[in-house]
N, C-alpha and C. Protein backbone atom coordinates (compact mmCIF):
# COMPACT_ATOMS: atom_id res chain seq x y z
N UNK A 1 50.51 -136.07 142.34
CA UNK A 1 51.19 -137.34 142.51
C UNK A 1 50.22 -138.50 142.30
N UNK A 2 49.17 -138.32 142.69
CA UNK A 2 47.68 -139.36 142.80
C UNK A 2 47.84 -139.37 141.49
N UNK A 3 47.39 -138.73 140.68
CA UNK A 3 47.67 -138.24 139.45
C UNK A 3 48.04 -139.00 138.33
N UNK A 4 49.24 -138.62 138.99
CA UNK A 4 50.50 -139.22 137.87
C UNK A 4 50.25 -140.73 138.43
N UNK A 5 49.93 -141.59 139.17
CA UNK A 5 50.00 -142.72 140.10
C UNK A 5 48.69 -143.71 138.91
N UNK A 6 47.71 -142.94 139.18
CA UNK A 6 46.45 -143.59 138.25
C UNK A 6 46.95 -143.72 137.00
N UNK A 7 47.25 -142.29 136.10
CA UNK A 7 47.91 -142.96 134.84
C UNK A 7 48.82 -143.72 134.79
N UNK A 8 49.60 -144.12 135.53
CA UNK A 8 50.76 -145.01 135.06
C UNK A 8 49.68 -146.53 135.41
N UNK A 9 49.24 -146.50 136.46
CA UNK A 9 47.80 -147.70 136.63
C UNK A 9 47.36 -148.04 135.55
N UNK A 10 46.99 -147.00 134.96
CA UNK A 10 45.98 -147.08 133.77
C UNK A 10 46.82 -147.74 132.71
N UNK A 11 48.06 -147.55 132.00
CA UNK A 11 49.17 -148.02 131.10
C UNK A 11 49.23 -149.11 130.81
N UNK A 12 49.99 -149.45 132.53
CA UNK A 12 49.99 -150.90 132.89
C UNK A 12 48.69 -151.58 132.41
N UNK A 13 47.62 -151.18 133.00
CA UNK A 13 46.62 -152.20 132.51
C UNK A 13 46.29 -152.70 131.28
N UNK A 14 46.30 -151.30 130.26
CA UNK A 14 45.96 -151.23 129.10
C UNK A 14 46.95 -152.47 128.38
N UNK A 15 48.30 -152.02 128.93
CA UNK A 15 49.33 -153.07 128.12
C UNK A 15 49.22 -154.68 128.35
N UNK A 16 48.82 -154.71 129.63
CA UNK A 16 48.57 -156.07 129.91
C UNK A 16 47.21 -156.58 129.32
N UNK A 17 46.04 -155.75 128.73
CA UNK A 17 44.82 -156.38 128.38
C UNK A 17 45.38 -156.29 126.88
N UNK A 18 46.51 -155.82 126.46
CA UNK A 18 47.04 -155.50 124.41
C UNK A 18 47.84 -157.43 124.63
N UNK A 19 48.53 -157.32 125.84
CA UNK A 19 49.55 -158.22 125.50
C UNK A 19 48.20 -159.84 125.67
N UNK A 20 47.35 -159.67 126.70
CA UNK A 20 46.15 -160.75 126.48
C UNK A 20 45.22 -161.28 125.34
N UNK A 21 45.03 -159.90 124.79
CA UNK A 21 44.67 -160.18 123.20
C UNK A 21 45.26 -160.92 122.02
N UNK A 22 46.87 -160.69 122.60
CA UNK A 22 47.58 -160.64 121.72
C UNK A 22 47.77 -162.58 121.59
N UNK A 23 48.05 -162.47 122.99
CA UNK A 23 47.68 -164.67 123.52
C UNK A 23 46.57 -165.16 123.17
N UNK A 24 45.25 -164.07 123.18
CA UNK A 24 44.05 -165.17 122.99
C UNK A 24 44.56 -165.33 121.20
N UNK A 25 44.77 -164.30 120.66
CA UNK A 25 44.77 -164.50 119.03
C UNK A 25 45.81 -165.68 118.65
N UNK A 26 47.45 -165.69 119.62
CA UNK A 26 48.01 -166.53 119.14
C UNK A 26 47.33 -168.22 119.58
N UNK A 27 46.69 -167.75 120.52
CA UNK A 27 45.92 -169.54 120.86
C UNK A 27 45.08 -170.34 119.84
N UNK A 28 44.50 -169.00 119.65
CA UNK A 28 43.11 -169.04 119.01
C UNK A 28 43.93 -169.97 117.75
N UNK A 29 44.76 -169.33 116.96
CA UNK A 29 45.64 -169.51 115.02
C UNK A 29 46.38 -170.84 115.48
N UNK A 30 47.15 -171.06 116.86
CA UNK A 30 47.60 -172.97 117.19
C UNK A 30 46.45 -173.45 117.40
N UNK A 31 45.39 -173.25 118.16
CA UNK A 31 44.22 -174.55 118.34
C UNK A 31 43.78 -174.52 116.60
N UNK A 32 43.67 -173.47 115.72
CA UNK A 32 43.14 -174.21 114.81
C UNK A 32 44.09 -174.48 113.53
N UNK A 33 45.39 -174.18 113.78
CA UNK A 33 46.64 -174.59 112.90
C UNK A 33 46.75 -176.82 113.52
N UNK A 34 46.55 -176.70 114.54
CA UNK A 34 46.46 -177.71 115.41
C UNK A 34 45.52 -179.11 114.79
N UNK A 35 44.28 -178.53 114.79
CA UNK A 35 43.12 -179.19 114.35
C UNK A 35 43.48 -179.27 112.50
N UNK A 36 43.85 -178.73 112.13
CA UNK A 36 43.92 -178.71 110.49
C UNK A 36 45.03 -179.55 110.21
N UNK A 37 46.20 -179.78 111.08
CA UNK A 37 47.14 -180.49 110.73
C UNK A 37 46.88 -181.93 111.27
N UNK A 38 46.98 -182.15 112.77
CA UNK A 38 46.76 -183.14 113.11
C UNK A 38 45.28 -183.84 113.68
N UNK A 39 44.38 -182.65 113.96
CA UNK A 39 43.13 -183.25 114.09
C UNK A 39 42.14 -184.23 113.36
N UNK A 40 42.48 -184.40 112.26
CA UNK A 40 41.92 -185.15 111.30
C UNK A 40 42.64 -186.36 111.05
N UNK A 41 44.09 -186.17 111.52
CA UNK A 41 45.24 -187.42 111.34
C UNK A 41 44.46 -188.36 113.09
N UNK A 42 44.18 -187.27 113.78
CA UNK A 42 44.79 -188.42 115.00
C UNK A 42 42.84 -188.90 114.90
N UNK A 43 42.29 -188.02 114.60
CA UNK A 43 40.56 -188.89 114.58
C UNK A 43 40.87 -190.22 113.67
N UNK A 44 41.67 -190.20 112.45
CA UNK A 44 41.74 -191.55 111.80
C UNK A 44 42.39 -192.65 113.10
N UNK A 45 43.17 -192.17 113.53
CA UNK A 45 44.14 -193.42 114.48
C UNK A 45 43.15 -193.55 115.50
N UNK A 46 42.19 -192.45 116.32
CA UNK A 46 40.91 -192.86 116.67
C UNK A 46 40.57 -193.93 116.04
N UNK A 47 39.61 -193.61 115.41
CA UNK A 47 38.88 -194.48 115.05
C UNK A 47 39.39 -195.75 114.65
N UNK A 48 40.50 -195.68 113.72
CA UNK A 48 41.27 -197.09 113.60
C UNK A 48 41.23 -197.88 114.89
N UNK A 49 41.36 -197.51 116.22
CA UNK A 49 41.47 -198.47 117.10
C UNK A 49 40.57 -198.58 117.60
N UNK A 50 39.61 -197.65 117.57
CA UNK A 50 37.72 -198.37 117.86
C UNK A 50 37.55 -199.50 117.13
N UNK A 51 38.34 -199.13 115.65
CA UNK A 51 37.29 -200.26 114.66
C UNK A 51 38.35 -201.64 114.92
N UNK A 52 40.06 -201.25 115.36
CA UNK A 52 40.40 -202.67 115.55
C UNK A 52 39.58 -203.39 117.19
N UNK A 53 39.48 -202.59 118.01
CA UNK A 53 38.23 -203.01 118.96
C UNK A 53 37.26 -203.46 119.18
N UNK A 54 36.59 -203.00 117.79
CA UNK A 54 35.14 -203.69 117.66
C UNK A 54 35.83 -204.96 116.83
N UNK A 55 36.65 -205.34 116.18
CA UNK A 55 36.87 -206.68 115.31
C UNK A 55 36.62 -207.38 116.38
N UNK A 56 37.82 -206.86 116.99
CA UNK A 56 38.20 -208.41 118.43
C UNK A 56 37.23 -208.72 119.29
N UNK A 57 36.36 -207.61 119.58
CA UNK A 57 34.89 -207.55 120.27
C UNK A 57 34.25 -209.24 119.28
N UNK A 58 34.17 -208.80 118.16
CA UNK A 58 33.21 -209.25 117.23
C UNK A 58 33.88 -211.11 117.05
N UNK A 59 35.51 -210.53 116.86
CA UNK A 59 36.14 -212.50 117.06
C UNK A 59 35.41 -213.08 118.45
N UNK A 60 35.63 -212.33 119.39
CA UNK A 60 35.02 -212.85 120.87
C UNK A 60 33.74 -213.42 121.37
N UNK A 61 32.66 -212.44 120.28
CA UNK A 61 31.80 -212.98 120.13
C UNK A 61 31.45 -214.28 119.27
N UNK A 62 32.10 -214.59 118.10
CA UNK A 62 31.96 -215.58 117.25
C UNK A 62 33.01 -216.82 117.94
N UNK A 63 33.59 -216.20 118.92
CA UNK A 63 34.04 -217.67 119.76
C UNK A 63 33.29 -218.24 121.02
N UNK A 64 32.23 -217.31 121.69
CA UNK A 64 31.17 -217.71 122.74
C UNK A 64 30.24 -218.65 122.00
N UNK A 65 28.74 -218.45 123.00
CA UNK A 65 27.69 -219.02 122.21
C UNK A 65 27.23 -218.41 121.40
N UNK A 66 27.58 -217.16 120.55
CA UNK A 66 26.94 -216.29 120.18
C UNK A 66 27.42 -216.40 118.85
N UNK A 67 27.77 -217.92 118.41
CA UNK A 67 28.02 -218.07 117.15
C UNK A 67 27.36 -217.25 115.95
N UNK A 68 27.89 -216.99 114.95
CA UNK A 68 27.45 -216.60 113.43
C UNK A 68 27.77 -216.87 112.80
N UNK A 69 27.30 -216.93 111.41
CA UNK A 69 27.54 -217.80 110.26
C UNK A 69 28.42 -216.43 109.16
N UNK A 70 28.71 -215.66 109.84
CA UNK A 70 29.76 -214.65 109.08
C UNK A 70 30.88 -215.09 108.93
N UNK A 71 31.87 -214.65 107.92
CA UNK A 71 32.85 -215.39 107.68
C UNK A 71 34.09 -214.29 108.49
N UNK A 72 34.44 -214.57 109.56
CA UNK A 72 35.30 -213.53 110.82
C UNK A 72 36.30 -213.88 110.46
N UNK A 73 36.87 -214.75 109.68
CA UNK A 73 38.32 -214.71 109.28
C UNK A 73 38.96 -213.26 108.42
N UNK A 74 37.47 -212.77 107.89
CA UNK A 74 38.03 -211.60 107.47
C UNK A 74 38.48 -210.80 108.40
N UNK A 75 38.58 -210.89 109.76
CA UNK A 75 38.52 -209.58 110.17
C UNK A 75 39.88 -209.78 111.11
N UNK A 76 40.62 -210.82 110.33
CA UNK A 76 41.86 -210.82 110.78
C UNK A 76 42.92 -209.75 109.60
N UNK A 77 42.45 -209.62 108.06
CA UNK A 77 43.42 -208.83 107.54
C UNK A 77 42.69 -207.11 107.93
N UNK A 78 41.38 -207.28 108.13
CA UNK A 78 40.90 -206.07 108.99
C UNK A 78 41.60 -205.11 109.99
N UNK A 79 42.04 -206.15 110.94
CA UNK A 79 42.19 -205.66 112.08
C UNK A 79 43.68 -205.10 111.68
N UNK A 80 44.85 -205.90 110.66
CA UNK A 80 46.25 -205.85 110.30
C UNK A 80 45.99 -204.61 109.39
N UNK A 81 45.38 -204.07 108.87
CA UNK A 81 45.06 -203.01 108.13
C UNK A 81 44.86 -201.74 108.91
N UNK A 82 44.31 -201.60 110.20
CA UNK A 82 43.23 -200.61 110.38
C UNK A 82 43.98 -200.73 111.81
N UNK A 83 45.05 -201.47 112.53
CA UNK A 83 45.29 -200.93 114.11
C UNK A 83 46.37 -199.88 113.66
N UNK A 84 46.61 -199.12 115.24
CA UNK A 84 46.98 -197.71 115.22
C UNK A 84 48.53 -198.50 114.46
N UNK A 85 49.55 -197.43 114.20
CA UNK A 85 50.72 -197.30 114.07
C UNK A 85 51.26 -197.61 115.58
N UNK A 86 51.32 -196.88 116.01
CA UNK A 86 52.06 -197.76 117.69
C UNK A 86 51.97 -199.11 118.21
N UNK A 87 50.85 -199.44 118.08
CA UNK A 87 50.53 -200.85 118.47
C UNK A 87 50.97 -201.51 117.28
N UNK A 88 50.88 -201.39 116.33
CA UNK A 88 51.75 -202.52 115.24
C UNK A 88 52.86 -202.50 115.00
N UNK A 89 53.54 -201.83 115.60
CA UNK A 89 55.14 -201.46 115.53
C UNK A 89 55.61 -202.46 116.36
N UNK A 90 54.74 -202.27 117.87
CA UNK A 90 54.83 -203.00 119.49
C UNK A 90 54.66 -204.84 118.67
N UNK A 91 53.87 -205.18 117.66
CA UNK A 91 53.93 -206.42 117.43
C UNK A 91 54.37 -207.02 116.48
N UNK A 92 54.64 -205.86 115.66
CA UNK A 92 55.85 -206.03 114.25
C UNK A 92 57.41 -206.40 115.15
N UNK A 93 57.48 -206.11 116.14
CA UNK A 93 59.00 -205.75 117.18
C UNK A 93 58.99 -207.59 117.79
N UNK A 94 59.60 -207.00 118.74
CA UNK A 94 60.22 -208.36 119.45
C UNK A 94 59.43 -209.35 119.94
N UNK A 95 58.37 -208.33 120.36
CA UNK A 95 57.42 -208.87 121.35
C UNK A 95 56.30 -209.72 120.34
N UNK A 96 56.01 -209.11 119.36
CA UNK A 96 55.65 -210.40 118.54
C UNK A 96 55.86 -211.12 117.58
N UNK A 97 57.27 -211.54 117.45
CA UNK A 97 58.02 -212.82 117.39
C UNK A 97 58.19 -213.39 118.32
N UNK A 98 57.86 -213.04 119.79
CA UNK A 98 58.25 -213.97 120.73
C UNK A 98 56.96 -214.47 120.65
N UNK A 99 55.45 -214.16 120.56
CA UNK A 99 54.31 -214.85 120.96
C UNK A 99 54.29 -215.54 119.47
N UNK A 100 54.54 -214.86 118.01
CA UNK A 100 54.46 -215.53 117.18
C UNK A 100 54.97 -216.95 117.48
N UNK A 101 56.76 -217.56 117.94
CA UNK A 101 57.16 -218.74 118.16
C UNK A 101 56.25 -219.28 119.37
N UNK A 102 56.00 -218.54 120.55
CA UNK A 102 55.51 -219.71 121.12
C UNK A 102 53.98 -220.31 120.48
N UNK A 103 53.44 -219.29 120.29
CA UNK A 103 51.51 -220.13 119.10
C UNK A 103 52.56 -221.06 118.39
N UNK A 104 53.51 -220.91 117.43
CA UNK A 104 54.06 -221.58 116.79
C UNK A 104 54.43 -223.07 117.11
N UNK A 105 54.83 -223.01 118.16
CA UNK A 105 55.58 -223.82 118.84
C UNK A 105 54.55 -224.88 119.91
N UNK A 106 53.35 -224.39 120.21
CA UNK A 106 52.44 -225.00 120.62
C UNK A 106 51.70 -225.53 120.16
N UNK A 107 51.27 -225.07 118.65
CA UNK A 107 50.56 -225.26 117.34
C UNK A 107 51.01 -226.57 117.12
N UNK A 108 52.92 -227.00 116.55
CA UNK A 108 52.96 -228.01 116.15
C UNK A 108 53.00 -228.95 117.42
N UNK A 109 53.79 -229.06 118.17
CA UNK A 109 54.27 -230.25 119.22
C UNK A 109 53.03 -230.06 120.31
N UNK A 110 52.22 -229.68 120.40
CA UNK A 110 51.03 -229.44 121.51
C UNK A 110 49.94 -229.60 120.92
N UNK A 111 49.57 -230.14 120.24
CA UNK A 111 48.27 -229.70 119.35
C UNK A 111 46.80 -230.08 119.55
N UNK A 112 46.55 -230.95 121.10
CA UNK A 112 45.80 -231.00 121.24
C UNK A 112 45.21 -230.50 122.61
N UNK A 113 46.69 -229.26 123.16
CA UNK A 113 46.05 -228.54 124.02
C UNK A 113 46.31 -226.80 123.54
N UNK A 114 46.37 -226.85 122.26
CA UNK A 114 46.20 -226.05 121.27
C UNK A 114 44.89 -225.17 121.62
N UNK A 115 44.17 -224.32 121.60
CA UNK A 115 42.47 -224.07 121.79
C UNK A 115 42.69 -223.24 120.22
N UNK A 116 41.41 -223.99 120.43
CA UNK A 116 40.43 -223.60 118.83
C UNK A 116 40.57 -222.04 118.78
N UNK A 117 40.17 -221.49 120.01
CA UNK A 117 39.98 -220.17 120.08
C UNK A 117 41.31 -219.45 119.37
N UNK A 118 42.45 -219.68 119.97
CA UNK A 118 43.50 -218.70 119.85
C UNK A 118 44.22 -219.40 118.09
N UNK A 119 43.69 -219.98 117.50
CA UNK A 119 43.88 -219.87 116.03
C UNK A 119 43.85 -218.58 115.35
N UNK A 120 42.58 -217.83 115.18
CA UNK A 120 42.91 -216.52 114.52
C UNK A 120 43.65 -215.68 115.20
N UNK A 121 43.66 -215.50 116.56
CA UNK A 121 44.57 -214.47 117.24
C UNK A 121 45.92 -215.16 116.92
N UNK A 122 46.15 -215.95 116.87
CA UNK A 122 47.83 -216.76 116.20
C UNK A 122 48.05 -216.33 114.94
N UNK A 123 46.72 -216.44 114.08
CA UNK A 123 47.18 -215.58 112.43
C UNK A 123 47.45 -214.39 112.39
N UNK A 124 46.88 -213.76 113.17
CA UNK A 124 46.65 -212.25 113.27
C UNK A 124 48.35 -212.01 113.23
N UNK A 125 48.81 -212.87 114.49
CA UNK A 125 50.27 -212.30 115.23
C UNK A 125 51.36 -212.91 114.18
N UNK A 126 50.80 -214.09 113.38
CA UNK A 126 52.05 -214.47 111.94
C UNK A 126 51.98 -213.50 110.93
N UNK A 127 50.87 -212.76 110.77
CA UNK A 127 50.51 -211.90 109.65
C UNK A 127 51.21 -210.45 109.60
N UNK A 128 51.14 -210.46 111.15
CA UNK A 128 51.94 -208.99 111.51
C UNK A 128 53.59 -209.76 111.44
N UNK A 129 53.96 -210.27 111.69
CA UNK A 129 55.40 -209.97 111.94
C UNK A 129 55.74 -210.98 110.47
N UNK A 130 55.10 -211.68 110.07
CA UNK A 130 56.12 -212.31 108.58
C UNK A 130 55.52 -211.20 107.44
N UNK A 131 54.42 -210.23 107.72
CA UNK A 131 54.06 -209.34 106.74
C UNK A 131 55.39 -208.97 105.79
N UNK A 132 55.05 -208.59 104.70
CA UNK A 132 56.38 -208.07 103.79
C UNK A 132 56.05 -206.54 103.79
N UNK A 133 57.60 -205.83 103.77
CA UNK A 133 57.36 -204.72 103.88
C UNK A 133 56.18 -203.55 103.21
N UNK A 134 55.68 -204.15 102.06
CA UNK A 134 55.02 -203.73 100.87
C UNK A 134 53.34 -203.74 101.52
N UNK A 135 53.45 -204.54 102.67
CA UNK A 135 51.85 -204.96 102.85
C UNK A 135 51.99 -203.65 104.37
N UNK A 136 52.63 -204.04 105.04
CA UNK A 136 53.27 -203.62 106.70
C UNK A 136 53.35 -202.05 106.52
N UNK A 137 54.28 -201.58 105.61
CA UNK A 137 54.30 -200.28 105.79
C UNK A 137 53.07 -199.02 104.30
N UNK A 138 53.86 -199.61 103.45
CA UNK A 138 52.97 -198.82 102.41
C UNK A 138 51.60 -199.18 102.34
N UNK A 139 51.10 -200.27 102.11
CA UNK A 139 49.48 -200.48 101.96
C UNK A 139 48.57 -199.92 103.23
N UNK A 140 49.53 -200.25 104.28
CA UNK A 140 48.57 -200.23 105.65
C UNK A 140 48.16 -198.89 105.79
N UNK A 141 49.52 -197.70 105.06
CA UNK A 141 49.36 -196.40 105.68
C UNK A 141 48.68 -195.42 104.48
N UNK A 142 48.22 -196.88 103.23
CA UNK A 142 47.86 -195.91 102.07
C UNK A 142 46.28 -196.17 101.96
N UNK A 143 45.86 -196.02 100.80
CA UNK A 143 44.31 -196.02 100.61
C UNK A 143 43.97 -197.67 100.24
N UNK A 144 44.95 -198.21 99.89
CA UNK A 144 44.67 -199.67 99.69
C UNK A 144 44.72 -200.44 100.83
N UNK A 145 44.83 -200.24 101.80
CA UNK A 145 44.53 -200.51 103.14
C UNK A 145 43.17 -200.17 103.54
N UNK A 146 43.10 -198.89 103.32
CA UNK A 146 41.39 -198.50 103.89
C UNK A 146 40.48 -199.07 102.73
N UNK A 147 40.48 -198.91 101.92
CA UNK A 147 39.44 -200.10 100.72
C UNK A 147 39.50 -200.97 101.01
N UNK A 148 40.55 -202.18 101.67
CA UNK A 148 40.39 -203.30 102.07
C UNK A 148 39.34 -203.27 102.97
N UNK A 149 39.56 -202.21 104.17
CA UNK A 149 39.03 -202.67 105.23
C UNK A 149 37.68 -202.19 104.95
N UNK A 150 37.05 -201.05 104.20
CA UNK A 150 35.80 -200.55 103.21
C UNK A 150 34.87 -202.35 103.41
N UNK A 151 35.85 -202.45 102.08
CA UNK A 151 35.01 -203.98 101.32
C UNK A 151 34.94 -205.14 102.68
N UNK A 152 35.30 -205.41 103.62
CA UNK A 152 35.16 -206.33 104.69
C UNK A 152 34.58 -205.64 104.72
N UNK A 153 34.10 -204.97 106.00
CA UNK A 153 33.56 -203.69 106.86
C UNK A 153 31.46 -204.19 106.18
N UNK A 154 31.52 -203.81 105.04
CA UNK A 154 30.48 -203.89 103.84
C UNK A 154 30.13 -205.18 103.61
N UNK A 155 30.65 -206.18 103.32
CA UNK A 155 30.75 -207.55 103.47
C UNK A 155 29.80 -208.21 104.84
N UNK A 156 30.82 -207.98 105.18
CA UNK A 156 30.80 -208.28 106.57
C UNK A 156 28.96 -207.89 107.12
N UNK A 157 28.79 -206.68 107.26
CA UNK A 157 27.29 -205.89 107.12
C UNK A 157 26.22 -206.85 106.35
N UNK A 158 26.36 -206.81 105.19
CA UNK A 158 25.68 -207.57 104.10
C UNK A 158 25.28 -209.00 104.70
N UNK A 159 26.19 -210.02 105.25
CA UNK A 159 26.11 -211.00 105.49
C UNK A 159 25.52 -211.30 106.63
N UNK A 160 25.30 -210.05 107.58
CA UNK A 160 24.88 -210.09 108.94
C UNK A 160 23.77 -209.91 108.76
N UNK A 161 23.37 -209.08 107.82
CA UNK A 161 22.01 -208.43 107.52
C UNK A 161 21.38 -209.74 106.60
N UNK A 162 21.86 -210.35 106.11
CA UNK A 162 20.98 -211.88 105.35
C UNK A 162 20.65 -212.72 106.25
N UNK A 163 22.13 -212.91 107.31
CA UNK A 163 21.81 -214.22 108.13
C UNK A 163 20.77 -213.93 109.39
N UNK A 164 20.83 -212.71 109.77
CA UNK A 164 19.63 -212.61 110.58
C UNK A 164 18.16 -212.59 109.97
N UNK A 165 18.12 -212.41 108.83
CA UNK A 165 16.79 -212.30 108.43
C UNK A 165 16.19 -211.39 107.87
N UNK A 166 17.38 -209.87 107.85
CA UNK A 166 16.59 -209.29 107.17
C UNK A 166 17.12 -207.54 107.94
N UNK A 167 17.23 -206.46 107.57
CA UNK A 167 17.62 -205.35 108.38
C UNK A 167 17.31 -205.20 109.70
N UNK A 168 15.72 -205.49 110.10
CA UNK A 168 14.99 -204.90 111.17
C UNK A 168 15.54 -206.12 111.96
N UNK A 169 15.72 -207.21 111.60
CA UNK A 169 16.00 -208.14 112.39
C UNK A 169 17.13 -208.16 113.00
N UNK A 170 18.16 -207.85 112.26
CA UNK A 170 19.73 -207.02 112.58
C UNK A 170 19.69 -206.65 114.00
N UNK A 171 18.83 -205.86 113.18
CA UNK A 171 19.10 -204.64 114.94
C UNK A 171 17.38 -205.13 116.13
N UNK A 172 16.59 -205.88 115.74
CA UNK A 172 15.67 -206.18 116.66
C UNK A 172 16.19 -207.74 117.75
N UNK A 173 17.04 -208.49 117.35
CA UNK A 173 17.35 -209.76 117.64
C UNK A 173 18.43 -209.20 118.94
N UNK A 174 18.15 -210.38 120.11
CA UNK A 174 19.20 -209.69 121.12
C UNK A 174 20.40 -209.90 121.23
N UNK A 175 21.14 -210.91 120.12
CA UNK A 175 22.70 -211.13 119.72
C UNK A 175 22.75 -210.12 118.82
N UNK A 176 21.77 -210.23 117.50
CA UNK A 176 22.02 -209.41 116.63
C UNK A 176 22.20 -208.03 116.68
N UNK A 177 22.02 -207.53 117.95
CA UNK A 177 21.92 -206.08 118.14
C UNK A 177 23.67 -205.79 118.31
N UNK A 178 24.09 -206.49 119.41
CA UNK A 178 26.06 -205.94 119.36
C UNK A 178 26.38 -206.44 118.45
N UNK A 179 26.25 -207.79 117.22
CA UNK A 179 26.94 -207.85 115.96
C UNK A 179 26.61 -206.56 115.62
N UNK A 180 25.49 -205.81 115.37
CA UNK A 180 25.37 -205.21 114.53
C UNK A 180 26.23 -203.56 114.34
N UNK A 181 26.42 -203.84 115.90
CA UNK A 181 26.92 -202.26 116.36
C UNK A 181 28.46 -202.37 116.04
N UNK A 182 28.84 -203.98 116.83
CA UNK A 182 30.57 -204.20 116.43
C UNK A 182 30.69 -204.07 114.75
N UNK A 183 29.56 -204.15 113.81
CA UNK A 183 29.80 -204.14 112.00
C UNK A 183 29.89 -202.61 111.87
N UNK A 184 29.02 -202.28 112.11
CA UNK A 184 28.88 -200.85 112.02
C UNK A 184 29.91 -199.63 112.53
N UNK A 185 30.23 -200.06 114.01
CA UNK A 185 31.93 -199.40 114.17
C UNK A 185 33.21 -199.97 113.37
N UNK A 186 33.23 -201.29 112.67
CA UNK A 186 34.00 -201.57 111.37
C UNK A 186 33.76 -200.37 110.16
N UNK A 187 33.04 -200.13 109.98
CA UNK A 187 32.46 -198.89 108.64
C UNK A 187 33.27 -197.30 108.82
N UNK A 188 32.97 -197.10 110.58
CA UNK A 188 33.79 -195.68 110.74
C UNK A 188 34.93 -195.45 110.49
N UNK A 189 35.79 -196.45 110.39
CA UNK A 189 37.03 -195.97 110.27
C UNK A 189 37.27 -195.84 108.83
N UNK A 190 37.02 -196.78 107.87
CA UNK A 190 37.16 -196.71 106.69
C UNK A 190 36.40 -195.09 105.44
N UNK A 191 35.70 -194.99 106.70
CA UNK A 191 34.79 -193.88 106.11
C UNK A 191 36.04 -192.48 106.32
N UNK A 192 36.21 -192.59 107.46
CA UNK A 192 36.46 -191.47 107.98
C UNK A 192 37.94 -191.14 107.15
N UNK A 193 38.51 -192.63 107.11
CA UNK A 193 40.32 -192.42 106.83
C UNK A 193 39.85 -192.03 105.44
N UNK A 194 39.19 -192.53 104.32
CA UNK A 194 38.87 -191.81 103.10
C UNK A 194 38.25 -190.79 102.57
N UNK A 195 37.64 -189.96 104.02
CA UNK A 195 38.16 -188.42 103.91
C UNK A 195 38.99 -188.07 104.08
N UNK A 196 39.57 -187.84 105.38
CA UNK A 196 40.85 -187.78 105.31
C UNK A 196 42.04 -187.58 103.99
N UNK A 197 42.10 -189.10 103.47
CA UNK A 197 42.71 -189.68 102.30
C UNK A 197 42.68 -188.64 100.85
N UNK A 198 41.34 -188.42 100.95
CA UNK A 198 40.44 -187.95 99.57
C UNK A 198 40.87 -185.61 99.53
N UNK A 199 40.80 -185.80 101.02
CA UNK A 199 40.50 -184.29 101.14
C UNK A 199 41.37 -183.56 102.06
């Protein structure tokens, strides 16, 4: 009876360590069916919102004392290029036409308690919601979107790297060190989405 008691023990086990194998293998083929489909999609929307992060980092800075002689207006079709899909939907929508009219609306009849500052964040929010469909949906989600944001990104670098003086100076100067890092997280995304894009 002991006997017969152990082998049937033994069965059970065996079947339960066939049917465990059988889960690690199906885990194993979704984590990397997983990563091949969307892992490379959602690192672009990563990074897209690091790099729209570092823009606004970088407007924030060029509105303190930490002026630069870079031209940051680029990094208003930057940022309209390169933020996630969710968040531009959220300001393509209701919610920004409502902030679009009021900048609007403060812009003309208010204009001298207007702040300097919230000018580009006002373009940013006309750009997204009067965008035409051609710019909004197809460019943003194609490769002519990420070349845009490439050539700023590069630009942008170039100009930082003259006006400080020179590479080492870039990164040795103690403003020039977060321009340099906010330019440089501009570069990842464009890099990354044109693998992606390419491969």
């Amino acid at each position: 009876m002991f006997k017969k008691m152990g082998f049937e023990e033994e069965a059970v086990v065996q079947l339960i360590n066939s049917d465990f194998r059988d889960l690690s293998v199906a885990a194993n083929q979704l984590a990397n069916h997983v990563v091949k489909l969307g892992g490379i999609g959602f690192g672009a929307s990563f990074f897209g919102l690091i790099a729209a992060i570092a823009a606004i980092y970088l407007l924030i800075l060029d509105r303190t004392n930490w002026r630069t002689n870079i031209l940051t207006g680029l990094l208003i079709p930057y940022i309209f290029f390169s933020l996630p899909s969710i968040i531009f939907a959220v300001f393509r929508g209701e919610i920004g036409k409502w902030i679009a009219v009021i900048a609007v609306v403060l812009r003309l009849f208010i204009p001298r308690h207007f702040p300097d500052w919230l000018e580009l964040p006002g373009a940013l929010i006309l750009l997204i919601v009067v965008a035409p469909s051609l710019f909004a949906n197809t460019f943003r989600n194609d490769i002519v979107g990420v070349v845009v944001c490439l050539i700023i990104a590069c630009y942008l670098l170039q100009e930082h790297i003259r006006a400080s003086g020179g590479f080492r100076n870039s990164f040795t100067k103690a403003h020039g060190i977060s321009n340099s890092v906010g330019i440089i997280l501009l570069l990842v995304y464009p890099i990354w989405a044109l693998v992606v894009i390419l491969f």
